[in-house]
Protein backbone atom coordinates (compact mmCIF):
# COMPACT_ATOMS: atom_id res chain seq x y z
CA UNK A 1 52.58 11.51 46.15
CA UNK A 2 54.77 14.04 43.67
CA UNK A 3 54.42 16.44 46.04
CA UNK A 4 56.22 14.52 48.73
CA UNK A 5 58.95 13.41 45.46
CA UNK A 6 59.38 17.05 44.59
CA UNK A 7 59.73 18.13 48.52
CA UNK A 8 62.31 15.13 48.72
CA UNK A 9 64.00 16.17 45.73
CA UNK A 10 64.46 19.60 46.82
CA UNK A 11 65.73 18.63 50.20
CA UNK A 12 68.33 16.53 48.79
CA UNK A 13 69.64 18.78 46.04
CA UNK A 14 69.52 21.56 49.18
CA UNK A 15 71.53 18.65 51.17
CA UNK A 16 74.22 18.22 48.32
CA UNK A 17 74.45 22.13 47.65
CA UNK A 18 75.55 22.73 51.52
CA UNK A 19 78.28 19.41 51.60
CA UNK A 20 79.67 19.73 48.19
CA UNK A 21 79.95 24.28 48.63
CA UNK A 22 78.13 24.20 45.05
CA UNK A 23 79.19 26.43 42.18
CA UNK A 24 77.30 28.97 40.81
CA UNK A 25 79.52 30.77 37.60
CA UNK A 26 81.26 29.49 35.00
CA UNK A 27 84.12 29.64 36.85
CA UNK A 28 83.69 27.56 39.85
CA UNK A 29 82.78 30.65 42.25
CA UNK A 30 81.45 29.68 45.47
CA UNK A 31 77.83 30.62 46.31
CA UNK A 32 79.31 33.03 48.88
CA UNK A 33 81.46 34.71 46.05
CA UNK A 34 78.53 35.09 43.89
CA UNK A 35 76.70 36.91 46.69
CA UNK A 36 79.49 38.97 47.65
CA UNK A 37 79.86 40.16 44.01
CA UNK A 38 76.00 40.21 43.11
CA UNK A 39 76.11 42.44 46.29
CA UNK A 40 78.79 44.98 44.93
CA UNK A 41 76.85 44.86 41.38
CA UNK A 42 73.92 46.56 43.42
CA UNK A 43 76.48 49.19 45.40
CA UNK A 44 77.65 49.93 42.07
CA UNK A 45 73.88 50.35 40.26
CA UNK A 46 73.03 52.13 43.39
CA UNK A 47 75.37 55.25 43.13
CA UNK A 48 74.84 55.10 39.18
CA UNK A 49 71.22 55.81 40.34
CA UNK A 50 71.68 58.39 42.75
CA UNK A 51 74.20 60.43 40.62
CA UNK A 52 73.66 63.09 38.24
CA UNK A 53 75.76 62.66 35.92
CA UNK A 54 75.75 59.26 35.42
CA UNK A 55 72.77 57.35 33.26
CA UNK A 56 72.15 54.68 35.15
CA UNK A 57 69.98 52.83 32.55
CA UNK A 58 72.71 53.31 29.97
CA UNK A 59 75.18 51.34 31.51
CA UNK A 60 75.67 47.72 32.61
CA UNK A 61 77.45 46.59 35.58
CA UNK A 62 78.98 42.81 36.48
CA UNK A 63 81.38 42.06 39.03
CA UNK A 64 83.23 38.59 39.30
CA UNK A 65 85.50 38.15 42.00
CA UNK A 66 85.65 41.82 43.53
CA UNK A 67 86.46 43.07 39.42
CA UNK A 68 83.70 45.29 38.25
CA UNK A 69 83.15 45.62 34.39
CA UNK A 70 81.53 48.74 33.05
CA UNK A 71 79.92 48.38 29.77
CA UNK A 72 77.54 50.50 27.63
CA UNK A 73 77.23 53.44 26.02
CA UNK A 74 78.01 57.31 27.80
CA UNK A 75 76.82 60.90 26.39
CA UNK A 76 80.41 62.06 27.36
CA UNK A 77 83.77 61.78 28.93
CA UNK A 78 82.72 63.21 31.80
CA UNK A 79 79.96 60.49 32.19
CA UNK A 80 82.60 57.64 31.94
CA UNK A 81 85.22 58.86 33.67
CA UNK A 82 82.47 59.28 36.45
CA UNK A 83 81.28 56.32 36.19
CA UNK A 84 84.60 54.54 36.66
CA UNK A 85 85.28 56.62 39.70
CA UNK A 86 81.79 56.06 41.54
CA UNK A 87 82.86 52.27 41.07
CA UNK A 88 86.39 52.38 41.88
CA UNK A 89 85.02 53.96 45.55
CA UNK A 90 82.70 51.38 46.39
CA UNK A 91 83.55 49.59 49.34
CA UNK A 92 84.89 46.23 48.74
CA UNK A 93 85.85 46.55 44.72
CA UNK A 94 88.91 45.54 44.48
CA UNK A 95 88.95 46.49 40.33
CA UNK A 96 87.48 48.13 37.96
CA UNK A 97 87.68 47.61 34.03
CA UNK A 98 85.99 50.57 31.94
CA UNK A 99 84.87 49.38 28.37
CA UNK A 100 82.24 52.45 28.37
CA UNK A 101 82.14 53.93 24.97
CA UNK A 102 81.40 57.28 24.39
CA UNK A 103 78.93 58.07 21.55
């Protein structure tokens, strides 16, 4: 019997989430915002990875509406300035705002 309330449950919240478009962020963002920018967060993380330069475990990454925000800390200049550029040249960022600091 709370199995079949619980599968109920989740079929109606499901129900309301597709009728109502249901917000995800603070800011109202639809769900297929938050995918689109949860997808460039990953583009971004992505060629942090692959790239020399860049220490992909010292930074942080979030995107909200298409504007990426670089945080953390770099070894260098040259490490934020690539950074900034590797994000700036990912398809479908519209922004980027660099508040790397270098150490």
């Amino acid at each position: 019997m709370k199995l079949t309330h619980a599968v109920l449950a989740a079929a109606a919240a499901l129900a309301v989430v597709q009728v109502t478009g249901c917000a995800v962020a603070r800011d109202q963002q639809t769900v297929g915002a938050y995918i689109d920018d949860t997808t460039l967060t990953t583009r971004v993380k992505a060629r942090f990875a692959k790239d020399p330069v860049v220490s992909a475990t010292s930074l942080n990454v979030e995107t909200l509406n298409g504007t990426v925000q670089l945080s953390g800390f770099a070894k260098s200049a040259a490490e934020r300035s690539t950074a900034e550029s590797l994000a700036r040249t990912t398809e479908g960022v519209k922004s980027v705002r660099n508040d790397i600091v270098v150490r």
